[in-house]
N, C-alpha and C. Protein backbone atom coordinates (compact mmCIF):
# COMPACT_ATOMS: atom_id res chain seq x y z
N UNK A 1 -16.26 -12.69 -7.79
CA UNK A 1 -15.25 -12.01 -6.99
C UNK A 1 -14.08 -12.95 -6.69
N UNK A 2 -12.85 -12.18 -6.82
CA UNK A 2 -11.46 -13.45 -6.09
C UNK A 2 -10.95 -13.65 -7.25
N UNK A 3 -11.80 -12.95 -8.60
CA UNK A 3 -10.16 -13.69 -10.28
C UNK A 3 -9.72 -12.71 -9.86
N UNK A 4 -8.56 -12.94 -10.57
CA UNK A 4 -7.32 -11.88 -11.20
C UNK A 4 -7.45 -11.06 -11.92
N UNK A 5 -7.10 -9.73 -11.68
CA UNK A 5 -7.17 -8.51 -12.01
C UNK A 5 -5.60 -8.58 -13.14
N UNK A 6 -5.92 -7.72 -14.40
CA UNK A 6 -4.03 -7.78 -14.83
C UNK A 6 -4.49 -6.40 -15.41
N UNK A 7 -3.26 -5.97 -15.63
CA UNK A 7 -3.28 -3.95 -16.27
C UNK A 7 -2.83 -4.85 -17.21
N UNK A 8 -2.73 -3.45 -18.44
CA UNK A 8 -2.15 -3.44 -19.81
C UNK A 8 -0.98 -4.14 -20.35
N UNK A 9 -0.32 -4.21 -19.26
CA UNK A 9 1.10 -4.54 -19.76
C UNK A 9 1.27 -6.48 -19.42
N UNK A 10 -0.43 -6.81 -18.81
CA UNK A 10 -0.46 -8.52 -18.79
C UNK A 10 0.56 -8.85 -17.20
N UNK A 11 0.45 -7.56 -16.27
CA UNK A 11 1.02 -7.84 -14.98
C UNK A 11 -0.24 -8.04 -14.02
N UNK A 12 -0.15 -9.10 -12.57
CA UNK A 12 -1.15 -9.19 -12.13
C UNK A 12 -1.42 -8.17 -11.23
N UNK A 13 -2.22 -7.10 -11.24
CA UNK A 13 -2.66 -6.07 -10.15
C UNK A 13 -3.70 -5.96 -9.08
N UNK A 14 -4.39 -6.93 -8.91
CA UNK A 14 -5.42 -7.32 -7.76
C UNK A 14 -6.48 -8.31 -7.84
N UNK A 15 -7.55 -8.37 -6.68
CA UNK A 15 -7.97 -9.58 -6.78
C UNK A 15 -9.58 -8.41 -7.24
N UNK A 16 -10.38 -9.21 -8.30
CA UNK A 16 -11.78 -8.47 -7.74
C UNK A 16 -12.94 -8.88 -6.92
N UNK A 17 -13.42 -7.65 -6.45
CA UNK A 17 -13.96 -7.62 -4.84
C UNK A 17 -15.42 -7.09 -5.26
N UNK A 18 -15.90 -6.20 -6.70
CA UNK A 18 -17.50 -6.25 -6.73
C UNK A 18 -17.29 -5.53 -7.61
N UNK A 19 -19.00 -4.85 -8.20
CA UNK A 19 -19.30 -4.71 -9.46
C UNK A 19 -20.57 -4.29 -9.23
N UNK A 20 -20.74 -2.81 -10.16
CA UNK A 20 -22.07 -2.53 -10.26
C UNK A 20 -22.83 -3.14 -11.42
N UNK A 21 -24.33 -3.68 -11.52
CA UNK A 21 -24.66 -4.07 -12.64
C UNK A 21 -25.63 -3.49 -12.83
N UNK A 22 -26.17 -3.76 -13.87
CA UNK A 22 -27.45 -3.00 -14.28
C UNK A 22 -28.12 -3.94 -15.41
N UNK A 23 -29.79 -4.05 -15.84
CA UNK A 23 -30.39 -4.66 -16.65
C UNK A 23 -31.17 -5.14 -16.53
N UNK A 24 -32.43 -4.92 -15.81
CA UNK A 24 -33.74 -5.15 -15.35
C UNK A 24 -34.26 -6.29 -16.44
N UNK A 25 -34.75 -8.25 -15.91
CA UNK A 25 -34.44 -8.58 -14.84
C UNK A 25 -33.40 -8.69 -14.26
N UNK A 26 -32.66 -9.07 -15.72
CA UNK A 26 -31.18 -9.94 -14.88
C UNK A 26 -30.23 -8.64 -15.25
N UNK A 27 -28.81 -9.15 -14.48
CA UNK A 27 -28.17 -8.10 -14.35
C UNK A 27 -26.74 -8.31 -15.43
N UNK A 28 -27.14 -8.04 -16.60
CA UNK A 28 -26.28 -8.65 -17.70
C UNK A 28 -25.16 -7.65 -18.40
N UNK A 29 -25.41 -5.90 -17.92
CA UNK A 29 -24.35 -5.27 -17.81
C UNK A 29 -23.43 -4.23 -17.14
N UNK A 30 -23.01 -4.65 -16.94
CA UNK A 30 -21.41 -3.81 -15.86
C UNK A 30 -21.19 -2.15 -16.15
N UNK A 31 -21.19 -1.54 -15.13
CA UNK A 31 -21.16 -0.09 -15.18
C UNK A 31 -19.52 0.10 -14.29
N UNK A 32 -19.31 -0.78 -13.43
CA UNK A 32 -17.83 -0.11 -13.22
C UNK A 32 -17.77 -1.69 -12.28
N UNK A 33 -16.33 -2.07 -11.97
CA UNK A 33 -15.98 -2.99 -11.36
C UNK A 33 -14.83 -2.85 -10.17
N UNK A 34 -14.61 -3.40 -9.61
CA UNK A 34 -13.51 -2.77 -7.91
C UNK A 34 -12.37 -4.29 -8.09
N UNK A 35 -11.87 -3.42 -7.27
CA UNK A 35 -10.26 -4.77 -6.85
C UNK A 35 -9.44 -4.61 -6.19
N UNK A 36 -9.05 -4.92 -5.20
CA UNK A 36 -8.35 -4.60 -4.16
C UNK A 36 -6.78 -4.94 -4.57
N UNK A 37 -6.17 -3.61 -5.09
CA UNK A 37 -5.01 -3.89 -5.59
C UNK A 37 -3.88 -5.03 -4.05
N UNK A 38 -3.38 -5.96 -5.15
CA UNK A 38 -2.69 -7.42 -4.91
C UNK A 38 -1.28 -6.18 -3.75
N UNK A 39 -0.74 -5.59 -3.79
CA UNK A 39 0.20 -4.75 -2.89
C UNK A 39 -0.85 -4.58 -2.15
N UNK A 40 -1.19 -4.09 -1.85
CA UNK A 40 -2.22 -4.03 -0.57
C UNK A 40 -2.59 -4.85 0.16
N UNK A 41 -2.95 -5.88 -0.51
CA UNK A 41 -3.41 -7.29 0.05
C UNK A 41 -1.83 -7.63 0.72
N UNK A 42 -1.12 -7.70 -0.14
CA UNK A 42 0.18 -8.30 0.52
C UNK A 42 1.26 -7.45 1.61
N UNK A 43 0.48 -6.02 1.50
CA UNK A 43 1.25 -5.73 3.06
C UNK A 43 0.41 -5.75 4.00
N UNK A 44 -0.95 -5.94 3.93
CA UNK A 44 -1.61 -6.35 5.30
C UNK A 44 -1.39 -7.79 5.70
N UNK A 45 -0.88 -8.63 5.05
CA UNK A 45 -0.30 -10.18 4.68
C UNK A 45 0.58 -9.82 5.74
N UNK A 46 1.75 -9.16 5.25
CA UNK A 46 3.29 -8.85 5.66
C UNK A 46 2.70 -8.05 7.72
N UNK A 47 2.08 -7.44 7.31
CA UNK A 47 1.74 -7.10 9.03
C UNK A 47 0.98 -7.43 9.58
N UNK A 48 0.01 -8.50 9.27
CA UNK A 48 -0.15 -9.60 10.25
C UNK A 48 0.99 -10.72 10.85
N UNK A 49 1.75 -10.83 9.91
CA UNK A 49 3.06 -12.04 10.36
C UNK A 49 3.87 -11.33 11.08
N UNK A 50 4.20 -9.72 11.14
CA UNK A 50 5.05 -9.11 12.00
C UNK A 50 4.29 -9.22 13.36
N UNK A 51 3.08 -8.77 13.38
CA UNK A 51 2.40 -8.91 14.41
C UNK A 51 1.88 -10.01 15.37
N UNK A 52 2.00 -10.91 14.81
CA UNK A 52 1.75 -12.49 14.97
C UNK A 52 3.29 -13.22 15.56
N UNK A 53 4.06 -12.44 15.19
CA UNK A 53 5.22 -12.85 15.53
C UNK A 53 6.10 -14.02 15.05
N UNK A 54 5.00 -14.40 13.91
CA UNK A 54 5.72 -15.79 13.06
C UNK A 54 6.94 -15.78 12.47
N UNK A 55 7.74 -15.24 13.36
CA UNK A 55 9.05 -14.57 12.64
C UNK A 55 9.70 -15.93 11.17
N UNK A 56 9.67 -17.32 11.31
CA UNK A 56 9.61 -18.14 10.32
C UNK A 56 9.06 -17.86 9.25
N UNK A 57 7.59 -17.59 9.39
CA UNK A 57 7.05 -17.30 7.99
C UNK A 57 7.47 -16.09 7.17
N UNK A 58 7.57 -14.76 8.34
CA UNK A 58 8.14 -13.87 7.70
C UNK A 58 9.49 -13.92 6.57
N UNK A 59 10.27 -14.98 7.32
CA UNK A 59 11.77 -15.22 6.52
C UNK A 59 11.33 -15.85 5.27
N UNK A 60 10.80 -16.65 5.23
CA UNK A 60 10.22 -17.36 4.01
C UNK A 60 9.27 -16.47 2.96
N UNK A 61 8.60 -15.63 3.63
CA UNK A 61 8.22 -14.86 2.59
C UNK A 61 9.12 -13.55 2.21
N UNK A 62 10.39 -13.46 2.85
CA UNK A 62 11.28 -12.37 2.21
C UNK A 62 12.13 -12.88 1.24
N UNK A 63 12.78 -14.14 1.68
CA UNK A 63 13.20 -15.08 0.18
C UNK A 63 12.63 -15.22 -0.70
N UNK A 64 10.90 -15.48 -0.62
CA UNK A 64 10.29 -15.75 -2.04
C UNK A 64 10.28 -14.56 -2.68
N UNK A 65 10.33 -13.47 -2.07
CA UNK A 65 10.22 -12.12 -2.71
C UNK A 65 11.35 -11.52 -3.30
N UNK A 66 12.53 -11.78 -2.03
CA UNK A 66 14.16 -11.14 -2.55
C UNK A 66 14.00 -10.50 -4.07
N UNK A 67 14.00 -11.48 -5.03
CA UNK A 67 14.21 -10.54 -6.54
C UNK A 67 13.15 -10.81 -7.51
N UNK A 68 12.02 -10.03 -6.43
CA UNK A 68 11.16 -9.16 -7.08
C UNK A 68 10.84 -7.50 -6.96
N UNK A 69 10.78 -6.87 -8.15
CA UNK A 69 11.02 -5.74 -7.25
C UNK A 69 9.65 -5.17 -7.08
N UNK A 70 8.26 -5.75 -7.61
CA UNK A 70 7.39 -4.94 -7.61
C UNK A 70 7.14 -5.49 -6.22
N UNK A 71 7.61 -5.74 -5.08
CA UNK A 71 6.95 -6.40 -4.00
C UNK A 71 8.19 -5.46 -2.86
């Protein structure tokens, strides 16, 4: 859990978070896998710092972002 998730097009889309397995003993194959898409993660990011009031960090993370647009 925690690599990088990427779609088709080789963009990064989340972190993964679990996985069903299957294969009596060991569990050697995957029936479906989860990931907490990376936008998600990063606006609960973004509203903890509003809420926290770190108004600094907030500025710093709107510059690193400015010209991106998937963010």
């Amino acid at each position: 859990s925690g690599s990088p998730v990427f779609d088709a097009h080789g963009q990064l889309f989340g972190l993964h978070t679990a996985g069903f397995g299957y294969g009596y003993p060991k569990m050697i194959n995957s029936v479906i896998e989860f990931a907490q898409p990376l936008l998600t993660i990063f606006e609960k990011f973004v509203c903890n710092l509003k809420e926290s009031g770190n108004t600094q960090m907030l500025d710093r993370v709107k510059e690193a972002v400015a010209d991106n647009d998937k963010l």
